[in-house]
Every structure is written in structure tokens, then in C-alpha cells.
Protein backbone atom coordinates (compact mmCIF):
# COMPACT_ATOMS: atom_id res chain seq x y z
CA UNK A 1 147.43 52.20 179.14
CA UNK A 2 147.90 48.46 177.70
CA UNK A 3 149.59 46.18 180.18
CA UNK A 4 152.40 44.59 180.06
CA UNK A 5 151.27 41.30 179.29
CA UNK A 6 149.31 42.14 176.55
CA UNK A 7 151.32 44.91 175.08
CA UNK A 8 154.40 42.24 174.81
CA UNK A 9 152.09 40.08 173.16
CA UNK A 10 151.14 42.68 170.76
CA UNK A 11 155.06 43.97 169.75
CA UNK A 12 155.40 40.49 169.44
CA UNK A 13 152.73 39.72 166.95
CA UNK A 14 153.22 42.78 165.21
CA UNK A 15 156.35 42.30 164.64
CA UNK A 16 156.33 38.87 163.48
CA UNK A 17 154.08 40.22 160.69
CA UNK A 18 157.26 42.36 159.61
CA UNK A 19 160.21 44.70 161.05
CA UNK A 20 158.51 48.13 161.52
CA UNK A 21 159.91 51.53 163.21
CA UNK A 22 158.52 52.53 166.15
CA UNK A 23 156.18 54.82 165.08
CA UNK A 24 154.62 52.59 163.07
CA UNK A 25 154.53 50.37 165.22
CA UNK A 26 152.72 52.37 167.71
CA UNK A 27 150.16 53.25 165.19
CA UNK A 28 149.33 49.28 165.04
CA UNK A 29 148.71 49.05 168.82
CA UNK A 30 146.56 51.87 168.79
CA UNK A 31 144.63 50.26 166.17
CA UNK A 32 144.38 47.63 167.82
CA UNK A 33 143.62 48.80 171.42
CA UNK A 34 144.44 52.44 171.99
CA UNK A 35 141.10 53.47 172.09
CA UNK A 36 140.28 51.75 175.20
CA UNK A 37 143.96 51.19 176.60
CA UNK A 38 146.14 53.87 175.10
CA UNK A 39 149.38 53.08 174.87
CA UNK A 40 152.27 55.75 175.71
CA UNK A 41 156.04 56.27 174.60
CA UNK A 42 156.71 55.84 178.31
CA UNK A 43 154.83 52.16 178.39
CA UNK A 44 156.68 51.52 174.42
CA UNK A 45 159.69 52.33 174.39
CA UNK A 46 160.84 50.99 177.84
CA UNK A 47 159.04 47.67 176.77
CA UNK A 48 160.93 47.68 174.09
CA UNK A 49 163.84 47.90 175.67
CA UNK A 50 162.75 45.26 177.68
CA UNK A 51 162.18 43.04 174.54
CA UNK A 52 165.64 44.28 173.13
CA UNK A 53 167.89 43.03 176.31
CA UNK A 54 166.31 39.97 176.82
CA UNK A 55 166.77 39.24 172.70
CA UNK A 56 163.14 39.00 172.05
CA UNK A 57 163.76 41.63 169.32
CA UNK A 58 166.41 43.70 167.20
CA UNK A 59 166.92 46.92 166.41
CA UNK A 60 168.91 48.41 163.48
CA UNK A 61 169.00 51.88 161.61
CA UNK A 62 167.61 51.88 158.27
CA UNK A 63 167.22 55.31 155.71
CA UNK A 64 164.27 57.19 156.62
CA UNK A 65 161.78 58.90 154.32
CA UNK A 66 163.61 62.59 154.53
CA UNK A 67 167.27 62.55 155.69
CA UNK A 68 166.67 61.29 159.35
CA UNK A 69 167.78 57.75 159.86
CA UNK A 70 165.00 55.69 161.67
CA UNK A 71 165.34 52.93 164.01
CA UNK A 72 163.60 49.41 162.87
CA UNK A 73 162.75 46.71 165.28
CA UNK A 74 162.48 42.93 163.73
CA UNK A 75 161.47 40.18 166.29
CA UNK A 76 164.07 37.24 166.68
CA UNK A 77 163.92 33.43 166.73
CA UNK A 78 163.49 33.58 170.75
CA UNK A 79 161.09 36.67 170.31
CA UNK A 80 158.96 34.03 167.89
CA UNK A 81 159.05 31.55 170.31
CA UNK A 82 157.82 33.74 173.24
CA UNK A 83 155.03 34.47 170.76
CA UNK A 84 153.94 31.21 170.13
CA UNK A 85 154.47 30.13 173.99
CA UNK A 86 151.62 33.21 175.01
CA UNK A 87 149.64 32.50 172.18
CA UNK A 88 149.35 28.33 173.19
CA UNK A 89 149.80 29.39 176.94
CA UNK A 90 147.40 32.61 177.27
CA UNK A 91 147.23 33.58 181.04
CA UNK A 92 143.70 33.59 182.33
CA UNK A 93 143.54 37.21 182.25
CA UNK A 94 144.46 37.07 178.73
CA UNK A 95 141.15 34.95 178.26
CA UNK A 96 138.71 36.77 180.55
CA UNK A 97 139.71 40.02 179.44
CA UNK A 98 138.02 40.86 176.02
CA UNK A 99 140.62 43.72 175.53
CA UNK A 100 143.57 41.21 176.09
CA UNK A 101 141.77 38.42 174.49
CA UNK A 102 141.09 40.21 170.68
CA UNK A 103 144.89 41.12 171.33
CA UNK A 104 145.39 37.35 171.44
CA UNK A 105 142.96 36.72 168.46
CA UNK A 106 145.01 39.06 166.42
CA UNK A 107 147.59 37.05 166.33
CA UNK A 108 145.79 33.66 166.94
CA UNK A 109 146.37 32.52 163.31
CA UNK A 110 150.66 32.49 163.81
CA UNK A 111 150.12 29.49 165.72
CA UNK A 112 149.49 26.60 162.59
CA UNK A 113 148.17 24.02 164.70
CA UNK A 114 144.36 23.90 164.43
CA UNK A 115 143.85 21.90 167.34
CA UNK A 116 146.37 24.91 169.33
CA UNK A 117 144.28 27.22 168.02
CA UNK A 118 141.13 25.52 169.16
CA UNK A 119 142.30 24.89 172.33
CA UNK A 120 142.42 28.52 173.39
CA UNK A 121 139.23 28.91 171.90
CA UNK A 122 137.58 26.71 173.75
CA UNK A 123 139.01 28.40 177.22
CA UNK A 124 137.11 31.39 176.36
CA UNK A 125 133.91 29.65 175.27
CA UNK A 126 134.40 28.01 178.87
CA UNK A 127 134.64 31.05 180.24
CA UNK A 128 132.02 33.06 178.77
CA UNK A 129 129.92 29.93 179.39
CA UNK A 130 130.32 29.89 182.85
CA UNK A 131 127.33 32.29 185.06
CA UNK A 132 128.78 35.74 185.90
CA UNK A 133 127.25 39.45 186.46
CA UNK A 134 127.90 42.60 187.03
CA UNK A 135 125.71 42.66 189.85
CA UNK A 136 124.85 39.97 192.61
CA UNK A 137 122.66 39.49 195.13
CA UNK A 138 124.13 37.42 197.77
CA UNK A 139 126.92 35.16 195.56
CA UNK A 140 123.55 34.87 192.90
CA UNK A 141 124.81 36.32 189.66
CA UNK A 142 121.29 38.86 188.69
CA UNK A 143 119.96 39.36 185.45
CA UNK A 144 118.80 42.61 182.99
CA UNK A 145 115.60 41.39 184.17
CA UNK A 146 115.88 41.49 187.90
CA UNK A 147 117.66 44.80 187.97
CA UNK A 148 115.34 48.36 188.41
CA UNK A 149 117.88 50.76 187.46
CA UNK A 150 118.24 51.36 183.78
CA UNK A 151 122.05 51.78 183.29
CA UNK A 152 122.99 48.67 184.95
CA UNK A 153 120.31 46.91 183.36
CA UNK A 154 121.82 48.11 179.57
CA UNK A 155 125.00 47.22 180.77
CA UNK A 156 123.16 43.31 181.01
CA UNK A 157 121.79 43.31 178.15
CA UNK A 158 124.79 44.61 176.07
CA UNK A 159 126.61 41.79 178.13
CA UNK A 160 124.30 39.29 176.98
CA UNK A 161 124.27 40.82 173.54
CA UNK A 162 127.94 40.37 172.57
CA UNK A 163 128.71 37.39 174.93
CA UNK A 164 125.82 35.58 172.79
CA UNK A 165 127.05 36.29 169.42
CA UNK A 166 131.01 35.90 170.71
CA UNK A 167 129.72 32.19 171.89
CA UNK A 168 128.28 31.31 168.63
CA UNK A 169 131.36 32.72 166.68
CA UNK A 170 133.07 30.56 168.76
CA UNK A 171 131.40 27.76 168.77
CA UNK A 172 131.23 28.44 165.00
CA UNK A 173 134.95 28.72 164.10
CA UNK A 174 135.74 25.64 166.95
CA UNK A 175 133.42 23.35 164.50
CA UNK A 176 135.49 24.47 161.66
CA UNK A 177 138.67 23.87 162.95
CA UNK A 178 137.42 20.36 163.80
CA UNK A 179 136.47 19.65 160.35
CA UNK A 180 140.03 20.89 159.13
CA UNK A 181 141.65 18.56 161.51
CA UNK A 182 139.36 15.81 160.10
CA UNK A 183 139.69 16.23 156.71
């Protein structure tokens, strides 16, 4: 199931995009991350109301497609600014998480600040930069190479895999941003 954090993030950015029912709405955030954090009516619709009473968003009835009325949810000027204040401010979680953090990416661009944008960027390039495993010996972080069994060794290499081409990408879009800001 998504988290809080990130699935308040996601409503958020969603939403911001354009009022949508909850159904709808739902179908985004499984797009987006149901298939490795599925996400409930009994994690939505309480965050929603969450959202609602502390005026983050709005909900009024609109005509539905056959004679059922349906209930649309548009995010409000406070909703926007808790938004923007995750998406400069991600929590470290939100950044060391790749789940959470290609929540954050999603929605990356409604901050118009290049140098915001970079910012978190460059977090995550400090993170994934920094020497982790899944496996140690002692506080030593090991490698595919140093580990016999063959499962956790292709969980290494996959690691090494996607953490290499996520550093370039980021190093990548970071020089791109720069050269925005500088021309």
C-alpha cells in the first residue's frame, strides 16, 4: 500500500494536473505505483478526507456519464502550495526510496525553478553516489563479485545496473538544467 507521504504527494500532483473523480484518480496512482505499492479505497478515500479538512483540496458533484452524479476533487491554492513545499522539501525517504522518489519525479516539472528542480536532483545523485549494499561484511558494503550465492549476487548487479544508468540520467538532465539557467 503507498504511504502516506508519498500518496499525498501523488493526489497532490495529480490533481494539480486537473480536477478528476475518484476513480480516476485512483487509476493514476496505480499507474503510477500500484504495481509495487497498491493503493486501497481504505488508504484513498480517508486521505482524501484528510486533504479535504485541512483545505488541501475540494470536492464538488458534477453529472456523471449515466445518471449517477460523481464526486470531483480539484486541489486548492494551499493544496498547490503543499505541493510545491514536498516537491522543493522532499523528505529523505522521499529521495532514497526509488518508489517515492519517481513519485516525486512525476511531478518534478510543477516546480519552474530550474535550479529547485536541480537541487533535488542532486540529493539523489548524492545519495546513489554514496557506497551502500545489500549485504555487508562487518560495516564493509560487498560487491556482486564477492558474493557466492547467485540470487543475492543478481540482486548486485541489477543494483549496479539501474543505479549506473539513474546516475548518468542524472547527471545528464543536472548539466542541462545548468545550461538553461545559463543561457
Amino acid at each position: 500500500m503507498a504511504s502516506g507521504g508519498d500518496l499525498t504527494l501523488m493526489i497532490l500532483g495529480f490533481l494539480n494536473r486537473r480536477p478528476m473523480h475518484g476513480y480516476e484518480l485512483k487509476s493514476r496512482l496505480t499507474a503510477l505505483s500500484g504495481h509495487l505499492r497498491p493503493v486501497s479505497d481504505g488508504a484513498l478515500y480517508p486521505a482524501i478526507a484528510r486533504l479535504e479538512a485541512k483545505g488541501l483540496l475540494e470536492r464538488h458533484e458534477e453529472e456523471g456519464a449515466a445518471a449517477a452524479r460523481r464526486q470531483v476533487l480539484t486541489i486548492t491554492a494551499e493544496g498547490r502550495e503543499e505541493l510545491l513545499r514536498r516537491l522543493r522539501e522532499p523528505s529523505e525517504l522521499d529521495i532514497s526510496d526509488q518508489t517515492r522518489f519517481f513519485a516525486l519525479l512525476t511531478f518534478l516539472s510543477a516546480l519552474e525553478d530550474p535550479s529547485l528542480q536541480a537541487g533535488v536532483l542532486r540529493r539523489r545523485l548524492d545519495f546513489l553516489e554514496a557506497p551502500a549494499s545489500f549485504f555487508y561484511e562487518g560495516d564493509r558494503p560487498l560487491r556482486a563479485e564477492e558474493v557466492s550465492d547467485p540470487f543475492h549476487r543478481g540482486m548486485l548487479l541489477v543494483a549496479r545496473a539501474t543505479g549506473t544508468a539513474e546516475r548518468q540520467w542524472l547527471k545528464e538532465t543536472l548539466a542541462e538544467l545548468s545550461r538553461g539557467r545559463d543561457a
